[in-house]
Protein backbone atom coordinates (compact mmCIF):
# COMPACT_ATOMS: atom_id res chain seq x y z
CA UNK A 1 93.87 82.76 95.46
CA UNK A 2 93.80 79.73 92.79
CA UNK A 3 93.96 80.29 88.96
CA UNK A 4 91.14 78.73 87.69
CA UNK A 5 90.88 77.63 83.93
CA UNK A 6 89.11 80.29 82.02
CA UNK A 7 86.27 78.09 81.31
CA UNK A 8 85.59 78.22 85.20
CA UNK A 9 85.92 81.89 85.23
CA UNK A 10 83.66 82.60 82.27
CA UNK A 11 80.96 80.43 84.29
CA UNK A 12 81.55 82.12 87.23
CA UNK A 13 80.89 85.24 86.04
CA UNK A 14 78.03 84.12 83.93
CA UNK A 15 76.27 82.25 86.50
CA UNK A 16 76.62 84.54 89.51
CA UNK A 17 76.86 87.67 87.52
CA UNK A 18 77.96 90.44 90.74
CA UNK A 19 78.91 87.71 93.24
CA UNK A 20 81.66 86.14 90.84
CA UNK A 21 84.46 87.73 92.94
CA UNK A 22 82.58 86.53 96.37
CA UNK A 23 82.32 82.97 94.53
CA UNK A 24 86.03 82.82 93.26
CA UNK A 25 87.23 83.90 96.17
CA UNK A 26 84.66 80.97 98.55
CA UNK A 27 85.78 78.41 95.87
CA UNK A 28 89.81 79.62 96.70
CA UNK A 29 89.26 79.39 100.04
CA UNK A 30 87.67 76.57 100.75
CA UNK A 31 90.70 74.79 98.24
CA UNK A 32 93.47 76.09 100.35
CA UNK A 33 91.47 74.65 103.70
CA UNK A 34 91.16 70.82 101.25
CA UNK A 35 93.66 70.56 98.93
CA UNK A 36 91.90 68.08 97.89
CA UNK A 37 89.10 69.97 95.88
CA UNK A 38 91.81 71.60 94.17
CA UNK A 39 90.75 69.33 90.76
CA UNK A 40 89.19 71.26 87.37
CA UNK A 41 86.63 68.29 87.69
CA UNK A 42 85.02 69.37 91.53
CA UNK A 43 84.91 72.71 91.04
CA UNK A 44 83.29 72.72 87.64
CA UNK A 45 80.57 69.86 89.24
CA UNK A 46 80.61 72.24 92.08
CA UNK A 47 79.80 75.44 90.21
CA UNK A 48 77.66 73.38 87.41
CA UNK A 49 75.16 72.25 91.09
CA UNK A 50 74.51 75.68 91.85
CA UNK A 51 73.20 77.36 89.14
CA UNK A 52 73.95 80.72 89.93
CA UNK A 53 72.91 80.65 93.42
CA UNK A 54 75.27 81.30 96.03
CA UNK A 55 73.90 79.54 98.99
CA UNK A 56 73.19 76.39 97.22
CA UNK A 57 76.97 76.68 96.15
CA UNK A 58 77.78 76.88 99.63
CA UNK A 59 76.17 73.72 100.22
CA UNK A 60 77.47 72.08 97.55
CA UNK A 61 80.93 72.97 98.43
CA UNK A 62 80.28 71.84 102.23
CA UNK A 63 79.20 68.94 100.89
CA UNK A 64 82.50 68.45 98.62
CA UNK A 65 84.58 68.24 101.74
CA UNK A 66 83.08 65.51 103.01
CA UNK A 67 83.11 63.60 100.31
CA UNK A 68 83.66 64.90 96.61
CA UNK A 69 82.45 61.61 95.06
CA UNK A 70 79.13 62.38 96.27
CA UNK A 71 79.30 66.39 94.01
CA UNK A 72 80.38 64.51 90.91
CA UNK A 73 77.85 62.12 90.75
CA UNK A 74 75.16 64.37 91.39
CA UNK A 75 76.68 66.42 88.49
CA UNK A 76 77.44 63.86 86.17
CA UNK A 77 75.06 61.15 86.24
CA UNK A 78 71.17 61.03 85.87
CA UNK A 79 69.12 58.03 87.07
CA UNK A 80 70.95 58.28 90.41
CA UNK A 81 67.34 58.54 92.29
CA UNK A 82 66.00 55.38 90.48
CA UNK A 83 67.04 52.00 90.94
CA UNK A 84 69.38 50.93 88.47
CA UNK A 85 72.55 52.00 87.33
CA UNK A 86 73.32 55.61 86.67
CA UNK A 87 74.60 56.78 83.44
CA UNK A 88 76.78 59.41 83.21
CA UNK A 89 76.24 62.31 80.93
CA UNK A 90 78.39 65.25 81.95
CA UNK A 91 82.40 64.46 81.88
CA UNK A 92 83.54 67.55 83.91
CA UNK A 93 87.19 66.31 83.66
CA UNK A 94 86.63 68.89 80.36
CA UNK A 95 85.55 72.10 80.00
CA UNK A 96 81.68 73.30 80.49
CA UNK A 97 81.20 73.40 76.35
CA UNK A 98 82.70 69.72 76.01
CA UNK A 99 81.99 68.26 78.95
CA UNK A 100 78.74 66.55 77.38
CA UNK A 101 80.60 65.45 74.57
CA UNK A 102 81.67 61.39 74.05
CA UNK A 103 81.20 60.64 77.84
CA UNK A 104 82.56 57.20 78.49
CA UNK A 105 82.20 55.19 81.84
């Protein structure tokens, strides 16, 4: 199973509460089937998607393995459903209490 940063952990368990151990070990999984989700970044936009609920995490991480791009734009950006350019607002490249802070293009 992965090591995730303890910001990831302490959101885990937050968010999903008695599931965290269900949701760290879907998250591990599905990382050792992709290598490529194995990035702080995904699994923080992943996690951030869900909001505590475990079948929209599911979704989100199915939709991760098509294409990650498409996870951290929804969880980065707002005005994506508009016309115009999206701005970005979340920087998950940092941990959940910074990841709002000085976001840059």
């Amino acid at each position: 199973m992965m090591i995730f940063e303890d910001d990831i952990i302490q959101r885990i368990n937050t968010d999903f509460g008695e599931d965290a151990n269900k949701v760290s070990k879907l998250i591990s999984d599905e990382i050792s089937n992709h290598d490529y989700l194995q990035t702080n970044r995904i699994i923080r936009c992943m996690i951030y998607l869900a909001k505590g609920d475990l079948t929209d995490l599911e979704n989100y991480i199915k939709a991760a393995t098509l294409d990650p791009r498409d996870i951290m734009l929804w969880a980065e950006y707002t005005g994506i459903e508009q016309k115009g350019k999206p701005r970005r607002v979340r920087d998950f490249n940092k941990t959940f209490d910074k990841c709002s802070n000085d976001v840059t293009e």
